[in-house]
Protein backbone atom coordinates (compact mmCIF):
# COMPACT_ATOMS: atom_id res chain seq x y z
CA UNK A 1 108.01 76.03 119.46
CA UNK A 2 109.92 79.38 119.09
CA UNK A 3 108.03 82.25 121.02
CA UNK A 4 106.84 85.35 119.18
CA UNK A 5 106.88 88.73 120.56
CA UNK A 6 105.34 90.31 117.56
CA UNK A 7 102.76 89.25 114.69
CA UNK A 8 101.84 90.85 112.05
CA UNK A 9 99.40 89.07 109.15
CA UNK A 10 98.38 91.72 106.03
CA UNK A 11 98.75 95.10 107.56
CA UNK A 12 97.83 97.70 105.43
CA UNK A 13 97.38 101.39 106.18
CA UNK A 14 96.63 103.98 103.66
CA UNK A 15 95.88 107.62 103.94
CA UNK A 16 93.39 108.88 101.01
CA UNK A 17 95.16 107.77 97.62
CA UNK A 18 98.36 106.93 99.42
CA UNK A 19 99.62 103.45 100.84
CA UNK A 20 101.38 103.78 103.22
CA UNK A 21 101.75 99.85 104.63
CA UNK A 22 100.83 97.81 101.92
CA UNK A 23 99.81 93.82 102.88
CA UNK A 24 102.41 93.79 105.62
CA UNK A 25 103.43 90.33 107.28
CA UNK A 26 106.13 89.82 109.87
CA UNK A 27 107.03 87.76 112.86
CA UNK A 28 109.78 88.76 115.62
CA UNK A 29 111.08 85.58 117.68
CA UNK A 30 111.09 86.80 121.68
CA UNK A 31 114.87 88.21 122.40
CA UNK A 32 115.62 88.86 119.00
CA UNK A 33 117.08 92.03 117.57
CA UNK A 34 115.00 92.79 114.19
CA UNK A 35 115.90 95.48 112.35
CA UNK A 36 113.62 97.33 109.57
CA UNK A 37 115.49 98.89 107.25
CA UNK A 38 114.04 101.82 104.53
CA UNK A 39 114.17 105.19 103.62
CA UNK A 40 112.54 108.07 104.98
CA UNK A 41 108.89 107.77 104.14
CA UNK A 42 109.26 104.13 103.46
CA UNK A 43 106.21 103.39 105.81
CA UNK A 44 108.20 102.34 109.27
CA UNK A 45 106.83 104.98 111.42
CA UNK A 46 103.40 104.46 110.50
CA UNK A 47 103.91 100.23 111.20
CA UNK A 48 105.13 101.36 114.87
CA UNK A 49 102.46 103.44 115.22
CA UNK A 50 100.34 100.31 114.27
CA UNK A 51 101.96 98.01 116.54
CA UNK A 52 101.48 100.70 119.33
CA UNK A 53 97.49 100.61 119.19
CA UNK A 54 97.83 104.31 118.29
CA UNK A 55 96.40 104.17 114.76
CA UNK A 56 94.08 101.90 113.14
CA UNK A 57 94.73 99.64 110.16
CA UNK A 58 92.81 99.75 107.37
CA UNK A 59 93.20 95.99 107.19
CA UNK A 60 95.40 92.88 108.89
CA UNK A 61 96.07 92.51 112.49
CA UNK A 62 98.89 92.75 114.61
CA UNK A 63 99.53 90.78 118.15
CA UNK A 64 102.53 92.21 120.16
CA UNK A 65 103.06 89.56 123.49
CA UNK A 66 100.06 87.81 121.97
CA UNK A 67 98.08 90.59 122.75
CA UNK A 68 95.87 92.24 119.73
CA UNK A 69 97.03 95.78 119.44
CA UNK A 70 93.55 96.91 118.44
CA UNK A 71 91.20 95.26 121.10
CA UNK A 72 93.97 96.08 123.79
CA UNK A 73 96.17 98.88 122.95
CA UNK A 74 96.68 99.75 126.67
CA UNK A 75 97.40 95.83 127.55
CA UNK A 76 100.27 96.29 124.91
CA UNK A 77 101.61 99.72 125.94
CA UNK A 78 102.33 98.12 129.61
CA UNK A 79 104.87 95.90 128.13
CA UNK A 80 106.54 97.53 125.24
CA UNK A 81 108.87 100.47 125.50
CA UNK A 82 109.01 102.70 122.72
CA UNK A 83 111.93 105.20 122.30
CA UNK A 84 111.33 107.89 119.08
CA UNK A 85 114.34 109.95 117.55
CA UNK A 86 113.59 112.67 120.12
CA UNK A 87 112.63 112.10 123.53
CA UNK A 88 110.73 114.40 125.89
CA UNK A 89 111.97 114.92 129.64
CA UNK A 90 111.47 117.62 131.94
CA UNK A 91 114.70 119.89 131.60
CA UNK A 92 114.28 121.27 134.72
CA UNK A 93 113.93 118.06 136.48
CA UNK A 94 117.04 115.85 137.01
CA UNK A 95 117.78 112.51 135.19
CA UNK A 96 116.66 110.46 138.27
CA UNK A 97 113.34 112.44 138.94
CA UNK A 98 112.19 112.11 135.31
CA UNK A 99 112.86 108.29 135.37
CA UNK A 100 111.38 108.37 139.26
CA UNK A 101 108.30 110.02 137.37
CA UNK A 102 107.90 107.84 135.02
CA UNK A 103 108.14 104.94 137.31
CA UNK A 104 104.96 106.53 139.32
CA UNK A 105 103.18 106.75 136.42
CA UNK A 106 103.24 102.84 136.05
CA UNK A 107 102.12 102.28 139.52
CA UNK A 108 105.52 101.62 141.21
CA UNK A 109 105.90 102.55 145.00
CA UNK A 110 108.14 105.82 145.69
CA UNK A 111 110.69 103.60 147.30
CA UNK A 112 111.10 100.99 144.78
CA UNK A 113 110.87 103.31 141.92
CA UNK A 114 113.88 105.15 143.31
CA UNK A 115 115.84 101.90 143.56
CA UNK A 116 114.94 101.06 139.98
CA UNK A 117 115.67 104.48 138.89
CA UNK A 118 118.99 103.70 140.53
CA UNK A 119 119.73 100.59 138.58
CA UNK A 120 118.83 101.46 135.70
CA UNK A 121 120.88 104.56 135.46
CA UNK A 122 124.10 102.87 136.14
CA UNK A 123 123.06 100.58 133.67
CA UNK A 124 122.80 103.22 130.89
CA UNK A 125 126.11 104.50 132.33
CA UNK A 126 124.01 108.11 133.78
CA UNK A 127 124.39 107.26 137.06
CA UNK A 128 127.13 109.95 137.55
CA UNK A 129 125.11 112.24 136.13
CA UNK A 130 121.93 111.20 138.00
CA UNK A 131 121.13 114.52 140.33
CA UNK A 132 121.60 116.77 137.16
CA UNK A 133 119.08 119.03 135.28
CA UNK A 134 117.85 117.76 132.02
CA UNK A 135 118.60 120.54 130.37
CA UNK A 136 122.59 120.23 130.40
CA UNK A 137 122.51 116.61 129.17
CA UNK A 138 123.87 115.98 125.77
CA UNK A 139 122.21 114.71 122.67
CA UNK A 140 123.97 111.40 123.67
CA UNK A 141 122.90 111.28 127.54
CA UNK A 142 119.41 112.58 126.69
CA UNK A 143 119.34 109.23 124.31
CA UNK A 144 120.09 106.89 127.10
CA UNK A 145 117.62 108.72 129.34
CA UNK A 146 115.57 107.76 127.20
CA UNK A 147 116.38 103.78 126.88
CA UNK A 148 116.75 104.26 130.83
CA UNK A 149 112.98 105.83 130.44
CA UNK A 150 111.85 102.88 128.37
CA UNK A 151 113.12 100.47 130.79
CA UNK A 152 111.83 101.98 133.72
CA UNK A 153 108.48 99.66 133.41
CA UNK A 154 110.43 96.25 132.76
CA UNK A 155 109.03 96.22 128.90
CA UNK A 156 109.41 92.79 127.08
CA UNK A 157 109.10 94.67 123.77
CA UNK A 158 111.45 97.98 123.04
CA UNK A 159 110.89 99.69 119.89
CA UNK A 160 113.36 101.95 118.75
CA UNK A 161 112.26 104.82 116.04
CA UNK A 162 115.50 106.46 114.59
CA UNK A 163 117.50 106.39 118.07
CA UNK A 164 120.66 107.69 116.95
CA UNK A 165 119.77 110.55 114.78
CA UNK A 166 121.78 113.44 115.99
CA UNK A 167 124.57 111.15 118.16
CA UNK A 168 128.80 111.59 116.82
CA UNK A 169 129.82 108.39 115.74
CA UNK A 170 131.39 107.62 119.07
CA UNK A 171 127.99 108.26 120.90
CA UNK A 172 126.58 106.25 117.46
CA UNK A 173 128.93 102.92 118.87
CA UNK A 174 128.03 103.21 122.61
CA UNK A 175 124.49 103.57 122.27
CA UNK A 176 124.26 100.51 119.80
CA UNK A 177 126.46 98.37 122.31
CA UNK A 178 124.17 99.49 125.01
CA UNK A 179 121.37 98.46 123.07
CA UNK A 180 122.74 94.77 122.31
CA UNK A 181 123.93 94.07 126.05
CA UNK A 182 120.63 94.57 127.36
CA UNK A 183 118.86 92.76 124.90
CA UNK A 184 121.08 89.63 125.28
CA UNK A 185 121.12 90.31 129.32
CA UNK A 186 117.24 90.40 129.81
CA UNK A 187 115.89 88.84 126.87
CA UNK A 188 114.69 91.74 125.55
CA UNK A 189 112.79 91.76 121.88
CA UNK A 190 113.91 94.79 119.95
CA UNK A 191 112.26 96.31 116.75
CA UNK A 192 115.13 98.95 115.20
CA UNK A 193 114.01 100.72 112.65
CA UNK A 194 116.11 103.16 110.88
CA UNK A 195 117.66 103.82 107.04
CA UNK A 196 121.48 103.79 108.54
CA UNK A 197 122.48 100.34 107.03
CA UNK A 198 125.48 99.79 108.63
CA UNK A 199 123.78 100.58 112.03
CA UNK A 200 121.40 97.89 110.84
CA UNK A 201 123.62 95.18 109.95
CA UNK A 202 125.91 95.93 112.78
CA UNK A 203 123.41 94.83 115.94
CA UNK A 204 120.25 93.31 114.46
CA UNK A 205 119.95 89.01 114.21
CA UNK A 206 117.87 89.68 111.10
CA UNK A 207 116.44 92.51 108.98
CA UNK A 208 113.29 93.71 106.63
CA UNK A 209 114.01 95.58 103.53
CA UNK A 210 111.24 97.88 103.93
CA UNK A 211 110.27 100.19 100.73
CA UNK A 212 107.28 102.25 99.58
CA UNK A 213 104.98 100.25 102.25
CA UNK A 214 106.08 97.12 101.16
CA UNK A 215 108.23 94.44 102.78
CA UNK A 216 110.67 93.73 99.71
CA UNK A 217 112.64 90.80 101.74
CA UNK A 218 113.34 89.83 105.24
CA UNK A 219 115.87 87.39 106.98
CA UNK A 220 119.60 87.28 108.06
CA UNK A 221 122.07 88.92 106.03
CA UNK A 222 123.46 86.17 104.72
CA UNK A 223 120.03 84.34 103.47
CA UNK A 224 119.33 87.60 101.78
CA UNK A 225 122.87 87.73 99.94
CA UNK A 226 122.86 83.67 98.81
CA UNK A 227 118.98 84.76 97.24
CA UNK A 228 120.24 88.00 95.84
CA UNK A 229 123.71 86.59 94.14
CA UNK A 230 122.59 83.50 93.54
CA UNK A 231 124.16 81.69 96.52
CA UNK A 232 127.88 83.25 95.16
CA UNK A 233 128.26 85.65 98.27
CA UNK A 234 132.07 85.80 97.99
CA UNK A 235 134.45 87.26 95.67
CA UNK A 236 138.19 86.86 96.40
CA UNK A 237 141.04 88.71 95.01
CA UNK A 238 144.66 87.85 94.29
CA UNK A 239 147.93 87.60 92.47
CA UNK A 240 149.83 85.61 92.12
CA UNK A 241 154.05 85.07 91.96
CA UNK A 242 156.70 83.13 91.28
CA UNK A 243 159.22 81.72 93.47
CA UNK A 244 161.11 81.09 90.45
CA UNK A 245 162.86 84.38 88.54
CA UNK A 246 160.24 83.70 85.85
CA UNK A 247 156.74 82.34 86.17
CA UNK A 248 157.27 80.09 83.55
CA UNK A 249 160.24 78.19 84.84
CA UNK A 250 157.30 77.06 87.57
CA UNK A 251 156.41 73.65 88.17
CA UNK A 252 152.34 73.68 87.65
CA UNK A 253 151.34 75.63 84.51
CA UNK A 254 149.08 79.04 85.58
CA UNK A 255 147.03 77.64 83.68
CA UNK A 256 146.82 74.23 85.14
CA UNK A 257 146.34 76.24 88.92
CA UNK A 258 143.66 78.24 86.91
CA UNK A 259 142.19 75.08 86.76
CA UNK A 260 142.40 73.19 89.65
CA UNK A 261 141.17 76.26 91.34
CA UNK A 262 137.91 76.22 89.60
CA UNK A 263 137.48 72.22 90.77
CA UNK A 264 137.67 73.55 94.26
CA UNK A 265 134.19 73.04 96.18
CA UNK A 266 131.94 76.04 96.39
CA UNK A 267 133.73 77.48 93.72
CA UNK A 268 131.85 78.82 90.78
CA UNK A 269 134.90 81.00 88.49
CA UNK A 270 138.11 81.89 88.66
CA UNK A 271 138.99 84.40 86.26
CA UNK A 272 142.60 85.36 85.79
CA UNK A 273 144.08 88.54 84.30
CA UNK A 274 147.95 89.35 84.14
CA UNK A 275 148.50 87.50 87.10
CA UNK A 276 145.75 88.20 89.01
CA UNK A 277 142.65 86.36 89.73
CA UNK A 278 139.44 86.55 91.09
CA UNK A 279 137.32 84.11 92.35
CA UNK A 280 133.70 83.95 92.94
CA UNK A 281 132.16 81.73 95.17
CA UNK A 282 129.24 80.47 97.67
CA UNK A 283 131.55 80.35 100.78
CA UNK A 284 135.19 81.05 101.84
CA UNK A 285 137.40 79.59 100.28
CA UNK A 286 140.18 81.49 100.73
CA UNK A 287 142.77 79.47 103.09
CA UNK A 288 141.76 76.88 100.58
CA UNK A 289 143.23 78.88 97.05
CA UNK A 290 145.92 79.94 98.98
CA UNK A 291 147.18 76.26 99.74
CA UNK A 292 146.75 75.67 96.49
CA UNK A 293 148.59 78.17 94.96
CA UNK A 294 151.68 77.91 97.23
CA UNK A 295 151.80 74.16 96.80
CA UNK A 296 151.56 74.43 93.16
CA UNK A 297 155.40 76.85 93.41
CA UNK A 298 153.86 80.30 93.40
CA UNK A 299 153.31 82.79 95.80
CA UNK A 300 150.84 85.76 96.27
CA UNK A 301 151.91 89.44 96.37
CA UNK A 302 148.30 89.80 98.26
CA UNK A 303 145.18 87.93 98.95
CA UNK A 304 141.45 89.82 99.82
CA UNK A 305 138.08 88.65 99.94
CA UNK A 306 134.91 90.35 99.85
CA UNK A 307 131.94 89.33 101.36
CA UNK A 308 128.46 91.02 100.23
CA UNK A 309 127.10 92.77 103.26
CA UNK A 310 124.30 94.54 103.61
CA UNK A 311 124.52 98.09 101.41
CA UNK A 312 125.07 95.91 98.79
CA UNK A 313 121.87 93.83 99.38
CA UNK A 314 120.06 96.79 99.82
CA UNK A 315 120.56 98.77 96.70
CA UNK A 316 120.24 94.96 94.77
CA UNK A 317 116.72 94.97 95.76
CA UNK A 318 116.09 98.80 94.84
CA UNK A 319 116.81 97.55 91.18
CA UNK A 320 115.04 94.58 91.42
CA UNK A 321 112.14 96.84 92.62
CA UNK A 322 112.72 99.22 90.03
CA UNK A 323 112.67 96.56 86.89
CA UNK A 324 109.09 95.00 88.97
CA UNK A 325 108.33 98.56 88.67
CA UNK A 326 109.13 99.33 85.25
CA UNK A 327 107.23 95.91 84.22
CA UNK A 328 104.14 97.09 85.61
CA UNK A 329 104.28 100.03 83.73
């Protein structure tokens, strides 16, 4: 049985008129990198804040290490680390006395919160930068204080609130890397929630499509795309030549390849156009319409495939949302 590091069963949350988790349910498997995905407003913030113990739902319950959040809140903040968009520190403290702080502050001894402190600095790559002030680190070093901060207590759970608001794209790559290698090396769960997709889809195992309070869809990326395009997740690109001065002095008919390319398994249409086709289908098939063509006496001038990631998932569900919407109405 696969362990879960966080439950949630009908959350809902509103403030006056507004909803602002509507009827939420979700599971995270332990060690698994979850990402919620949504716009600003969406509802995220409010969920963490839920799965913190540091609001009440209006209804539902969530369990985070097994532990109800709203019987136990501090049995749940002793082993999940939450890092927000903006972190906190003393500036005029150094890197290693915040974290050595923050280590006392969970009951550690002096001497084995400095070793930890040690560790775990090196770890975030600060460790150079250790006996500096606060107050001269960068957005990006001040971000992996703050994973180094989360870490400090050993947390089975990190949440991370918009983590890379602020960071260059280089700072962006590292921090997301940093994030993965830890997870994988200490079988860490990690909730990510943020509205940068590609961020998303580049480190989380699955993702929630999270929207006006409402969980629209959740899963890997490639469940999502099969529901969403009806299981025809690829679309590949071509065109086709002639080895021959003059296509028709070919072997094979086009028209004949044409055909024998839509016989191909997990093909559903090949469409051709002057010489070019494209072909839609539920899996790759493109060292398999290559062979095909070339044994048939053509050639290609090129050959691409596309593969439905996850911007396109994501704006698929805003108009399925938008024509549930428009029903209702």
């Amino acid at each position: 049985m696969v362990e879960k590091s966080i439950e949630i069963v009908g959350l809902t949350k509103k403030y006056g008129n507004h909803v602002a988790v509507d009827n939420l349910s979700l599971s995270i498997e332990k060690g698994e990198i979850f990402g919620l995905l949504g716009p600003n407003g969406a509802g995220k913030s409010t969920t963490i804040l839920m799965l913190l113990g540091l609001t009440d739902a209006d209804s539902g319950s969530v369990k985070v290490c097994g532990i109800n959040t709203a019987r136990y809140p501090l049995k749940v903040k002793r082993r999940v680390g939450y890092l927000p968009e903006d972190v906190g520190f003393y500036n005029d403290y150094s890197g290693l006395q915040n974290l050595i702080y923050v280590a006392r502050l969970n009951n550690m001894a002096v001497e084995k919160a400095k070793k930890a402190a040690l560790e775990i600095l090196l770890e975030v790559g600060l460790f150079d930068a250790k006996d500096k002030k606060v107050e001269s680190y960068s957005r990006g070093m001040r971000q992996r204080l703050g994973l180094a901060d989360v870490l400090i207590k050993r947390p089975e759970v990190i949440i991370l609130d918009e983590p890379t608001l602020g960071l260059d794209p280089e700072g962006v790559n590292n921090f997301l890397g940093l994030i993965v290698r830890l997870s994988r090396k200490k079988g860490i769960t990690v909730l990510f929630s943020s509205h940068h997709l590609h961020q998303i889809q580049q480190v989380c195992d699955r993702v929630g499509l999270f929207v006006r309070g409402r969980l629209l869809a959740e899963g890997k990326i490639s469940s999502l795309a099969e529901q969403l395009f009806s299981k025809n997740t690829f679309t590949i690109e071509g065109a086709i030549t002639s080895i021959h001065e003059d296509l028709d002095d070919a072997v094979i008919p086009l028209s004949e390849v044409v055909r024998k390319m839509n016989q191909l398994n997990g093909v559903a249409k090949v469409t051709l156009n002057d010489k070019r086709f494209v072909a839609v289908s539920e899996k790759d098939v493109t060292a398999e319409l290559s062979r095909l063509i070339v044994n048939s006496g053509y050639g290609l001038n090129h050959l691409s495939k596309k593969e439905y990631g996850l911007d396109d998932i994501y704006h698929q569900y805003f108009q399925e949302e938008k024509k549930y919407n428009q029903k209702k109405v």
